[in-house]
Protein backbone atom coordinates (compact mmCIF):
# COMPACT_ATOMS: atom_id res chain seq x y z
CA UNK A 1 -2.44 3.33 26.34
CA UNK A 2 -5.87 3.36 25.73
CA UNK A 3 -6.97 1.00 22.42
CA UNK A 4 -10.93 2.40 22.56
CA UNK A 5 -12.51 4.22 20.10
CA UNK A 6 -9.21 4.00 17.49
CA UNK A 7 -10.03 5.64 13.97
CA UNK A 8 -10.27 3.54 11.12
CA UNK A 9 -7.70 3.14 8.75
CA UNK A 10 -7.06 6.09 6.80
CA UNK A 11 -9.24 8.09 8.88
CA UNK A 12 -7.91 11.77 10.12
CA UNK A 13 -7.72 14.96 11.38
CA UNK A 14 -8.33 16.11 15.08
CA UNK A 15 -12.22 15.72 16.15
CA UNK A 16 -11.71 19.77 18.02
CA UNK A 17 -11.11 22.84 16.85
CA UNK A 18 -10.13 23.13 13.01
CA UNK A 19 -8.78 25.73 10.85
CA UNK A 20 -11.89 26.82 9.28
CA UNK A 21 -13.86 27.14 12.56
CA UNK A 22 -10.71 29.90 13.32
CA UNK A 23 -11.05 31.56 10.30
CA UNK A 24 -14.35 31.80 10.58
CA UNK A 25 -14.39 34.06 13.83
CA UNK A 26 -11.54 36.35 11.37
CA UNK A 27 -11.59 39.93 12.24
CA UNK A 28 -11.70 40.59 8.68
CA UNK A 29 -12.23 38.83 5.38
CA UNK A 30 -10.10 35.94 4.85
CA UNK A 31 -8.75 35.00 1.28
CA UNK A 32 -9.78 32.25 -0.55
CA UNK A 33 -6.80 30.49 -0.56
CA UNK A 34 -7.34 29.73 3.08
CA UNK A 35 -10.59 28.44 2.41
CA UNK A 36 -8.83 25.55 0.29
CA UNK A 37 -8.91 22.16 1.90
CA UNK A 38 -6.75 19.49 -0.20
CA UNK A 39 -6.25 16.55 1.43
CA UNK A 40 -6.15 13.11 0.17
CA UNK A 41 -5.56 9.77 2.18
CA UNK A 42 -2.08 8.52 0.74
CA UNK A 43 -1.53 5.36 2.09
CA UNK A 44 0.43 4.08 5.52
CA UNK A 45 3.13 2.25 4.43
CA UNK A 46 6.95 2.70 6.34
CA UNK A 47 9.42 5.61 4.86
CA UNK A 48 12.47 3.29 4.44
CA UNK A 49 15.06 4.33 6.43
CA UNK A 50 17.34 3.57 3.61
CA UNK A 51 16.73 6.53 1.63
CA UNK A 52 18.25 8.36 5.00
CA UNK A 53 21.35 6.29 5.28
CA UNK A 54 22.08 4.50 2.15
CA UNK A 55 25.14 6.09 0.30
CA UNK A 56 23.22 4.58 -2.66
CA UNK A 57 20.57 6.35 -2.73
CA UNK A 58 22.29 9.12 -2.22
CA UNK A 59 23.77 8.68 -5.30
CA UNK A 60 20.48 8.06 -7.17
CA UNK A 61 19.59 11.63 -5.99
CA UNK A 62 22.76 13.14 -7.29
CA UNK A 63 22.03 11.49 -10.74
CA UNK A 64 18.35 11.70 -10.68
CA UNK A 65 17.05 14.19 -8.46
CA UNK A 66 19.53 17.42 -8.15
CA UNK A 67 19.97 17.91 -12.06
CA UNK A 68 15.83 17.35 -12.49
CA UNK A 69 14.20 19.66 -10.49
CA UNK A 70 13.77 23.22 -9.55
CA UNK A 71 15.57 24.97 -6.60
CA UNK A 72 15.99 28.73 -5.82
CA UNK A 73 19.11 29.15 -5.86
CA UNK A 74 19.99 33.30 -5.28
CA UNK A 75 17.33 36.58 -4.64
CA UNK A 76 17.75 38.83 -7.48
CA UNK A 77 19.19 41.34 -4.61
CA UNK A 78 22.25 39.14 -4.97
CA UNK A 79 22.38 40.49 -8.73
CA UNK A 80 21.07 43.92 -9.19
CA UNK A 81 24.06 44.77 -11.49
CA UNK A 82 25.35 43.58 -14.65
CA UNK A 83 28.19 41.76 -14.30
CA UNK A 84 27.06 40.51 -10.45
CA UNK A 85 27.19 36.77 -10.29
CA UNK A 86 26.10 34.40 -8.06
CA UNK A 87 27.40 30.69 -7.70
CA UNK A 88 24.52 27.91 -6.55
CA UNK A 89 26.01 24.54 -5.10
CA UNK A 90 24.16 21.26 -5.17
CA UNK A 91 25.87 17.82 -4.61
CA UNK A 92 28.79 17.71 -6.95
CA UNK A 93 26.65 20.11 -9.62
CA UNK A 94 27.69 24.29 -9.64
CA UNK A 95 25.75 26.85 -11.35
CA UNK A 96 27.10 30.43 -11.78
CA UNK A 97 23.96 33.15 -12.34
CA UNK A 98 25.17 36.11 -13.84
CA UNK A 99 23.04 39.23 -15.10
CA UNK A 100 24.43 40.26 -18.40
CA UNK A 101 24.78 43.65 -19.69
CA UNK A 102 21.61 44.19 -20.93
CA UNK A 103 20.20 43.47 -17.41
CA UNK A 104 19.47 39.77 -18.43
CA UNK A 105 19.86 37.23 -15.76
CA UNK A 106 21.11 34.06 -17.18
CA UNK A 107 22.60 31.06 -15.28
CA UNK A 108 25.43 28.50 -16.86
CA UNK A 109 27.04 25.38 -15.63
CA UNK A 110 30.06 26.45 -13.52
CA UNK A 111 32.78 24.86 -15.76
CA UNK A 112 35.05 25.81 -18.32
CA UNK A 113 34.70 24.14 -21.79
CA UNK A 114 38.34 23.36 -22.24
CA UNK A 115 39.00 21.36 -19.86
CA UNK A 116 36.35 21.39 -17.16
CA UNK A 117 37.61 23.87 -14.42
CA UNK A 118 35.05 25.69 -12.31
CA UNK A 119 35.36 29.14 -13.47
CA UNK A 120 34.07 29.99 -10.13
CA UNK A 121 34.72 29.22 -6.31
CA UNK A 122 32.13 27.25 -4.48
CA UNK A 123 29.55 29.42 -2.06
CA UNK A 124 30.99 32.85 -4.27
CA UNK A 125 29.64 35.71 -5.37
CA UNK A 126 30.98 38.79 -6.53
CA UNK A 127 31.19 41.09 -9.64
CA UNK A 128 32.96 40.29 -13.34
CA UNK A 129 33.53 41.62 -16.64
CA UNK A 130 33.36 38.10 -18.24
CA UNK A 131 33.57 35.10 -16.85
CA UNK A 132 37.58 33.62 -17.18
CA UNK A 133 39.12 30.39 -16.26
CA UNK A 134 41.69 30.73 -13.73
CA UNK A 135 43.87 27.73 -15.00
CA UNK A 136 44.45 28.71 -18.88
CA UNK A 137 42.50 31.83 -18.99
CA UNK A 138 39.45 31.23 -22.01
CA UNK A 139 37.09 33.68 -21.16
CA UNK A 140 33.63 34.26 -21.94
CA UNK A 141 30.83 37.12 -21.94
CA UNK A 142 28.68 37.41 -19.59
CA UNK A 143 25.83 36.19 -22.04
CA UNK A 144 28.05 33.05 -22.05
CA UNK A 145 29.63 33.56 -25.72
CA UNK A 146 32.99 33.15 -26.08
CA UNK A 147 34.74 35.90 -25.71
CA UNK A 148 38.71 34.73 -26.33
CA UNK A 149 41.22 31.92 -25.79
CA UNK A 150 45.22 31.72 -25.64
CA UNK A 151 46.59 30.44 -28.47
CA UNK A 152 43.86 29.97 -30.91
CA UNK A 153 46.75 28.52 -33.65
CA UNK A 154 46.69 25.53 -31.85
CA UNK A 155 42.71 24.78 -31.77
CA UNK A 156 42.06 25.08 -35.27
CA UNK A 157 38.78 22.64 -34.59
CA UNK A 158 37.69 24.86 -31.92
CA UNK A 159 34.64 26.73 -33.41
CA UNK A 160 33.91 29.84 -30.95
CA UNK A 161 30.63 30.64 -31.83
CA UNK A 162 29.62 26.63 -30.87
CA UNK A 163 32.07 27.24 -27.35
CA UNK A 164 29.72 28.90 -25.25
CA UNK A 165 28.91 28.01 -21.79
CA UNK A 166 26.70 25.31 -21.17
CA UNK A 167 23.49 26.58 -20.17
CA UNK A 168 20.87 26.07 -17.76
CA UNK A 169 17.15 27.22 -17.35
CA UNK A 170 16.38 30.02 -15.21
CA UNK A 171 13.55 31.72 -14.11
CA UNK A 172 12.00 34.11 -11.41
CA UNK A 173 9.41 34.38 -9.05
CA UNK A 174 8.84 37.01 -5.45
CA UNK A 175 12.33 38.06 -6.03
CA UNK A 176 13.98 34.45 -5.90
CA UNK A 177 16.12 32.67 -8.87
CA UNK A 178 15.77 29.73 -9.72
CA UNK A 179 17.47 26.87 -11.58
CA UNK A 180 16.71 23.67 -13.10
CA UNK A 181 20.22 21.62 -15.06
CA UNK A 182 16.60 19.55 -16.89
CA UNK A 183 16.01 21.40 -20.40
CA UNK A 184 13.00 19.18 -20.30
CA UNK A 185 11.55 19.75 -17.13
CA UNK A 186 8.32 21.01 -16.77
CA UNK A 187 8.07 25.09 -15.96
CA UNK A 188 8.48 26.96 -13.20
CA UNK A 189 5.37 28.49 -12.87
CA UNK A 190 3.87 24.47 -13.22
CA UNK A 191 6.36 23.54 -10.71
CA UNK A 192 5.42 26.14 -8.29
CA UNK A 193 1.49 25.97 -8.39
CA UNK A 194 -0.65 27.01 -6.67
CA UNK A 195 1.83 29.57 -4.18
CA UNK A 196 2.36 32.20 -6.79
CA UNK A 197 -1.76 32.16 -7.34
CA UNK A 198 -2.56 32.28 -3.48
CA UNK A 199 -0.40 35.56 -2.63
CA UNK A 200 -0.93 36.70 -5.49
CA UNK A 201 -0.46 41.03 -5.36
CA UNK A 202 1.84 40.83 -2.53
CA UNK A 203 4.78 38.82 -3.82
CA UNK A 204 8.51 38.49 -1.74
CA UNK A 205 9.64 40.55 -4.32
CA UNK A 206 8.57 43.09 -2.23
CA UNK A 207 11.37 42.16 0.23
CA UNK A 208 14.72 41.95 0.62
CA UNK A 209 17.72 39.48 3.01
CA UNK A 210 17.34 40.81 6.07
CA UNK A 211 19.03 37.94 8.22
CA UNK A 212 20.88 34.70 6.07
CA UNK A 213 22.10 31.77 8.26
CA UNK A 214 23.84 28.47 6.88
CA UNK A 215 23.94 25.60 9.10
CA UNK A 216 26.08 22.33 8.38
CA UNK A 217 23.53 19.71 10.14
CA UNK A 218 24.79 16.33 11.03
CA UNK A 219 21.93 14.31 9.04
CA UNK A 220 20.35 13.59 5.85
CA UNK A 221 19.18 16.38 4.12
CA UNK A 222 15.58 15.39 4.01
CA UNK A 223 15.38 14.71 7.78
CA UNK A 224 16.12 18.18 8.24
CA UNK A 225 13.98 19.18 5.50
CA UNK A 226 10.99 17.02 7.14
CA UNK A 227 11.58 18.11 10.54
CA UNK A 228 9.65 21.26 9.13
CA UNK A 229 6.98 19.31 7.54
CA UNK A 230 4.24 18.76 10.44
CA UNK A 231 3.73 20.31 13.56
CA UNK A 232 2.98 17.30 15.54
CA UNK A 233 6.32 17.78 17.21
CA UNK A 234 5.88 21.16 18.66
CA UNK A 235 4.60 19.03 22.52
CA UNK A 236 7.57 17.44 22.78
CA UNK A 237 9.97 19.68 21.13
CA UNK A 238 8.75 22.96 21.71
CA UNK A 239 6.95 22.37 25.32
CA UNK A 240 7.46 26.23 25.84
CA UNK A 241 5.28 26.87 22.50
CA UNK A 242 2.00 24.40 23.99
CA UNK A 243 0.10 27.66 25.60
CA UNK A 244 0.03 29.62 22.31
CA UNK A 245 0.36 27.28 19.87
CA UNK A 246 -2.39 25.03 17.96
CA UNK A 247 -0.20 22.14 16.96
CA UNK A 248 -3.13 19.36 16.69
CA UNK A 249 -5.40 21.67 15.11
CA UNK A 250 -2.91 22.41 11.83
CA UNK A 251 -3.98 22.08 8.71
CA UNK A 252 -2.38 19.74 5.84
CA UNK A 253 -3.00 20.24 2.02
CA UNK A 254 -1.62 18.36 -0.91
CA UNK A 255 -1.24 20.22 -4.42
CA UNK A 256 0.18 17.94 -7.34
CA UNK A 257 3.12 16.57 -7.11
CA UNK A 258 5.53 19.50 -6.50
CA UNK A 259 3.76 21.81 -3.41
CA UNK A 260 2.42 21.26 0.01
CA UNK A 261 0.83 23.18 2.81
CA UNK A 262 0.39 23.93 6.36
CA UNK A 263 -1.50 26.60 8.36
CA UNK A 264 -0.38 26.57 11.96
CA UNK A 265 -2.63 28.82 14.45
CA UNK A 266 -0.64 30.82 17.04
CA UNK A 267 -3.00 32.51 19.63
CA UNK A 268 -4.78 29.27 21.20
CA UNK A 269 -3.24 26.89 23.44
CA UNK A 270 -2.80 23.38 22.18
CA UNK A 271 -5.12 20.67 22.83
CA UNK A 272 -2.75 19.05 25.35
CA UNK A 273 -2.06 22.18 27.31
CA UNK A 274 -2.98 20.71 30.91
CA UNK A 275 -2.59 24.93 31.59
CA UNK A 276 -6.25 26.81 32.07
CA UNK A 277 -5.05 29.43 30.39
CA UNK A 278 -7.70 33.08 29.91
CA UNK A 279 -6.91 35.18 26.54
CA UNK A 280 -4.61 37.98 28.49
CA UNK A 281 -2.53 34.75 29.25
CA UNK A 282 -1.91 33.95 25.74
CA UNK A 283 -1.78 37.21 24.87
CA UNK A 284 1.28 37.84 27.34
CA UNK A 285 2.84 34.59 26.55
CA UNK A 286 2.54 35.64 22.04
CA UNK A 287 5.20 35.16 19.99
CA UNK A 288 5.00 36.65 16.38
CA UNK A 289 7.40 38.05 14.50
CA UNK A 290 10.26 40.12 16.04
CA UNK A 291 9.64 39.80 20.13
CA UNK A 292 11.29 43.00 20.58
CA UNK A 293 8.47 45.36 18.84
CA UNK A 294 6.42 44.55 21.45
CA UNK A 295 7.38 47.39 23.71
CA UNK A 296 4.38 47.82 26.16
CA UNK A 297 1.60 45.38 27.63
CA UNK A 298 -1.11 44.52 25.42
CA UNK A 299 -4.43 43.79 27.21
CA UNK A 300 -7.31 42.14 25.58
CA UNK A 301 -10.70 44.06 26.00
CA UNK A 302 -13.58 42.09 27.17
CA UNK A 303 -15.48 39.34 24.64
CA UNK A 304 -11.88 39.79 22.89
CA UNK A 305 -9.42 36.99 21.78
CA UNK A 306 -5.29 37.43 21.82
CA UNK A 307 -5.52 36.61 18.30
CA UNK A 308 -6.85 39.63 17.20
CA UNK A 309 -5.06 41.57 19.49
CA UNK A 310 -2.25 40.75 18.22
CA UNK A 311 -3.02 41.04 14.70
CA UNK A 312 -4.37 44.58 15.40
CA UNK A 313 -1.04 45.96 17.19
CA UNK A 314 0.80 44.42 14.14
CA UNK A 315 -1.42 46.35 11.44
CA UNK A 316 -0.84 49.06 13.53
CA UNK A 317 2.88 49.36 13.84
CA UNK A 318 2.98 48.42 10.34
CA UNK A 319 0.70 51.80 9.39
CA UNK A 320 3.73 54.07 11.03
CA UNK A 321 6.03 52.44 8.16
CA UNK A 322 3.39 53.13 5.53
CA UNK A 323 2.50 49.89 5.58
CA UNK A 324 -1.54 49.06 5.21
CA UNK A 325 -2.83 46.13 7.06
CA UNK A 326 -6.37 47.16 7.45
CA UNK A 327 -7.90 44.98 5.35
CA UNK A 328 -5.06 41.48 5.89
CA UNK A 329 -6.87 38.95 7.83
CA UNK A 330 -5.97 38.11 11.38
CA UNK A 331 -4.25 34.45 10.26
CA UNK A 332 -2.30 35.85 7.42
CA UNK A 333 -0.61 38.00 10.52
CA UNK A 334 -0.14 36.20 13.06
CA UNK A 335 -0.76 32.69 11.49
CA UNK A 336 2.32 30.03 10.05
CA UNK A 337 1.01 29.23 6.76
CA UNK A 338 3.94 27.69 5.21
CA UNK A 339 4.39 25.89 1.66
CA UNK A 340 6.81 23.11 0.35
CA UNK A 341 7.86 22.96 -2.95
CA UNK A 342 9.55 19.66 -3.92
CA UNK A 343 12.53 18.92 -3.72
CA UNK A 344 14.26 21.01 -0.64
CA UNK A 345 12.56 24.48 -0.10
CA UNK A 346 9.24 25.95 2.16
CA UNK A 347 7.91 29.02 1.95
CA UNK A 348 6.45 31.30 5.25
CA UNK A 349 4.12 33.61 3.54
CA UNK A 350 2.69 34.88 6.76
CA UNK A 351 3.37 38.72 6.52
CA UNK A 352 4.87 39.50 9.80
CA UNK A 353 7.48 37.15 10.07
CA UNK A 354 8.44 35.99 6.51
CA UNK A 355 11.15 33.79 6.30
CA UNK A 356 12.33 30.80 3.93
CA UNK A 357 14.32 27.14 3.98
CA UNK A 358 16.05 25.64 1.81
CA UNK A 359 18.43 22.00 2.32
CA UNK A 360 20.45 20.33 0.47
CA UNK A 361 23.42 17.95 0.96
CA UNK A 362 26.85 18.54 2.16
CA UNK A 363 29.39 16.63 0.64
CA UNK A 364 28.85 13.47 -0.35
CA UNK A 365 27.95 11.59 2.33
CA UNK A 366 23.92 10.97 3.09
CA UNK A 367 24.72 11.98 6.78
CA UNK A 368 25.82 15.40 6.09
CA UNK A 369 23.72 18.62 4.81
CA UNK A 370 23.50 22.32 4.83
CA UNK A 371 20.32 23.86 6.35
CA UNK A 372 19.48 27.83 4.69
CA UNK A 373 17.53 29.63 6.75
CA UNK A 374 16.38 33.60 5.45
CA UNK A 375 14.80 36.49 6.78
CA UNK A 376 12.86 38.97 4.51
CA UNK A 377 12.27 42.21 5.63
CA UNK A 378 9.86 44.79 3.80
CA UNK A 379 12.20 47.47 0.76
CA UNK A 380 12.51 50.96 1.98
CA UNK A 381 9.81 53.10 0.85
CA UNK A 382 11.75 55.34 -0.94
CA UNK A 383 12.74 52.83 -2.92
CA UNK A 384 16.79 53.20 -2.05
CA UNK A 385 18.95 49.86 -2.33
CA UNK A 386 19.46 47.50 0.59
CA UNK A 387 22.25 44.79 0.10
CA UNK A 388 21.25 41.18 1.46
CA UNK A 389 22.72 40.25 4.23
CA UNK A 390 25.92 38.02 4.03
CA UNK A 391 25.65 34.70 5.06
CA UNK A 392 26.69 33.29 8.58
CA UNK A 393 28.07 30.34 8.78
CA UNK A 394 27.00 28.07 11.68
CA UNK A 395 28.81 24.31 12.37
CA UNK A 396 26.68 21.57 13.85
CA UNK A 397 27.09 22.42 17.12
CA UNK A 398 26.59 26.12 17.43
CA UNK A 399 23.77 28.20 18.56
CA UNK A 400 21.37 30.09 16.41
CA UNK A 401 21.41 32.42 19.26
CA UNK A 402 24.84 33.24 18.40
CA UNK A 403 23.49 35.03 15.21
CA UNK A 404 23.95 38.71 15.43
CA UNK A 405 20.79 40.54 14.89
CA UNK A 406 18.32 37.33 15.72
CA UNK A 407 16.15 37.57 18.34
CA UNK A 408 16.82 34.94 21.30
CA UNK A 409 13.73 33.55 21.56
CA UNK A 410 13.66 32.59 17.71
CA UNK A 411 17.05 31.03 17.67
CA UNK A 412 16.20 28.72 20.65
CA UNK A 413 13.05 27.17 19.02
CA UNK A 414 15.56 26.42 16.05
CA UNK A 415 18.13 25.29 18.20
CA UNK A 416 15.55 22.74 19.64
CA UNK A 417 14.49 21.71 15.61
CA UNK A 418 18.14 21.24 14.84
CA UNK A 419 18.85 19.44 18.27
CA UNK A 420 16.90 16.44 17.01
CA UNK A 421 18.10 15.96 13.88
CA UNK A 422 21.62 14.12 14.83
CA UNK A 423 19.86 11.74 16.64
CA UNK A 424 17.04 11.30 14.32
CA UNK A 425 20.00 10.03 11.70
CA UNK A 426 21.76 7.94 14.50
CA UNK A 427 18.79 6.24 15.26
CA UNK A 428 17.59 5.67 11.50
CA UNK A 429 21.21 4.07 11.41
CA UNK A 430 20.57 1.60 14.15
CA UNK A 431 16.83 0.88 13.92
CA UNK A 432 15.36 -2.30 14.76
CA UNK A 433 12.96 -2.29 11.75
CA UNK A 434 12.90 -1.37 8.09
CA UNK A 435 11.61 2.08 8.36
CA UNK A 436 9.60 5.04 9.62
CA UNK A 437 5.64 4.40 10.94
CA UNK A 438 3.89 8.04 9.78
CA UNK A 439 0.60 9.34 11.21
CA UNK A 440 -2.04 9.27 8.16
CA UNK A 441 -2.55 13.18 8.85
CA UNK A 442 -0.38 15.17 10.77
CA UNK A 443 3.09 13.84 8.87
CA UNK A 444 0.68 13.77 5.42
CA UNK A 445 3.43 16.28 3.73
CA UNK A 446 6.43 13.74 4.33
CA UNK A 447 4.52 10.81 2.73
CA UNK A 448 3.52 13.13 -0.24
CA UNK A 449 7.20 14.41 -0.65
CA UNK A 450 8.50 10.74 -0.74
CA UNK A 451 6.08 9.87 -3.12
CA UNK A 452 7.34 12.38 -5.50
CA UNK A 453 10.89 11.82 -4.57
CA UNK A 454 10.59 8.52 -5.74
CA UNK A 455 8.24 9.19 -8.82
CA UNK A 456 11.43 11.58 -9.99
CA UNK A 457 13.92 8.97 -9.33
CA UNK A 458 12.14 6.25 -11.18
CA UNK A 459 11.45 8.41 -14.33
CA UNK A 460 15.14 9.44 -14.48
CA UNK A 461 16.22 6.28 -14.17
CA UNK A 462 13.58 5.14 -17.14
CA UNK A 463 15.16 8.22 -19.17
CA UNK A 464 18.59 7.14 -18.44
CA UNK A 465 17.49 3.31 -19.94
CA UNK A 466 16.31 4.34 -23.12
């Protein structure tokens, strides 16, 4: 390995191709928001491999983390109807989200206040009147006021109108729910800045569950969650990916504490393609999107790039659905330009193949978690109702392939992500040193996500002291 010419500390980014240089060849006008560059050197200290194995610090993110942050935790699809309810799990906390009857949605700890029982199964949704314990039957509205008990003689210091549900804060964004157990936690709209500002006018709202899958995954939640993080895995992971793929020339950004960023380019081979590979190659080798709506061979006309090739056939299969493309830049097509909001959920807000993560733990064991991957697919014009697809359930070892409705290609490359992860805990549990060695660039999002992890633990621990 060659020790020449090595960067200096804190140094970054590949010396080729970037980002900007892509965007600046566009077929059309690209947004501002991909003209933002926010990076910051962070440091290059080890990720303790503690905070992957330790059943510790697992618990310091059940006491500190889970009840203090925001996570979305149903799409209002789930709820269109008062009376729907929706139950969120995370760690040993359950949330029920209910719309009420006057089309409020409102969310409530999932416990009765007599005596503690969930009012609710685990993973449920459904439709109610009121919400009623099963065990001895108190029942409340769906606005979380009591509505009756049994035997009110023998609670005479029972006051009803002080017996309502506990609550918790909700609020919406694109169509998603979210939930925070904090009262004192910043807002949403802080927590989420700046995603809801960069797509602005063309929110997820717009879009509804086409595909759900739930994986168990046989690691620590964030390793699953980090996996996602950087692309500098796609040469070794994703070999078949190199030839259309710019892993090394991604771009990293940093907002606050709470959100990060990549933008992946598709359309160019990766700097360590050894392939010579001409434009029609890439074009023929593209992957965006649904494989499967490619139904005839695209060529690209001379002085042309696949890139906007593919964008073009995109806009225009789009145009037969009403859609209008015509003025959406080439990278917000074809492009992954993904955001992370802290603690456990990333965003695709490329518009041809939207989809959306979330992880959180399984039990309560660090080495366990549950890995929520969503399609959204665009509402019918005519504006009639499309349910959200139920969930599938997947165990550690099947195949995302397996998935009805997903296209093969797609569920390999997440079969290879998820393939890792096992042994990425195993070998975090065996390590011969302290923790994980992070490139100062490329795995910039992981070292900015631990920061804040451990800014939130440390100032709920400070809370809990006072």
């Amino acid at each position: 390995m060659s020790t020449g010419n090595r960067p200096e500390k804190g140094a970054a980014r590949y010396p080729g191709v970037s980002v900007q240089d892509l965007l600046d060849r566009d077929s059309r006008q690209v947004p501002e928001y991909l003209r933002e560059q926010s990076y910051r050197f962070l440091g290059d200290d080890d990720i303790p491999y503690s905070r992957y194995t330790s059943a510790s610090f697992h618990d310091l993110e059940v006491r500190y983390l889970w009840p203090r942050t925001w996570q979305w935790a149903c799409r209002e699809e789930h709820i269109p109807e008062p009376g729907d309810y929706y139950v969120y799990d995370i760690g040993p906390y359950s949330v029920i989200i209910t719309r009420t009857e006057s089309g409020e949605v409102r969310a409530w700890r999932n416990s009765c206040m007599h005596r503690g029982t969930k009012l609710k199964p685990s993973f449920s949704s459904g439709h109610a009147t009121s919400l009623r314990c099963p065990y001895h039957g108190w029942d409340w509205h769906l606005d979380g006021t009591l509505k009756s008990f049994p035997c009110e003689w023998d609670f005479p210091h029972v006051r009803p109108d002080e017996t309502g549900l506990s609550p918790v804060r909700v609020a919406q964004w694109g169509g998603f729910i979210f939930v925070n157990l904090d009262p004192e936690a910043p807002p949403l709209s802080h927590w989420l800045d700046p995603l809801p500002r960069h797509v602005a006018g063309r929110t997820f709202s717009e879009r509804y569950i086409s595909h759900h899958v739930q994986k168990e995954l046989n690691c620590n939640w964030k390793i699953a969650s980090e996996a996602f993080l950087e692309a500098y895995h796609v040469m070794e992971t994703h070999a078949q990916l190199m030839r259309t793929n710019g892993d090394a020339n991604t771009q990293y950004d940093i907002y606050g504490d709470y959100v990060s960023r990549l933008i992946n380019v598709a359309g160019i081979p990766s700097a360590y393609c050894t392939e010579k590979l001409s434009e029609q190659d890439i074009l023929d080798l593209f992957l965006v999107g649904d494989r499967s709506q490619v139904t005839e061979r695209l060529t690209v006309p001379e002085e042309g790039t696949a890139r906007r090739v593919m964008a073009q056939f995109f806009r225009d299969s789009t145009a037969a659905t009403g859609s209008d493309l015509g003025a959406v830049s080439d990278s917000e097509i074809v492009d992954s330009i993904a955001y992370f909001v802290f603690p456990n959920q990333q965003f695709f807000v490329g518009l041809t193949f939207p989809i959306v993560y979330r992880f959180r733990p399984l039990g309560s064991s660090p080495e366990r978690s549950l890995f929520d991957l969503i399609l959204l697919a665009p509402r019918p014009k005519d504006g009639s109702v499309v349910e959200p697809a139920e969930p599938v359930w997947l165990k550690a070892e099947d195949s995302y392939t397996s998935v009805p409705g997903m296209d093969p290609y797609v569920g390999h490359v997440f079969d290879q992500d998820t393939g890792n992860m096992q042994a990425a805990q195993e070998g975090a549990m065996t390590a011969g040193k302290a923790g994980a060695t992070l490139g100062n660039y490329q795995e910039i999002r992981i070292r900015h996500f631990h920061q804040t992890l451990m800014k939130t633990l440390h100032a709920g621990q400070e809370k809990a002291n006072q």
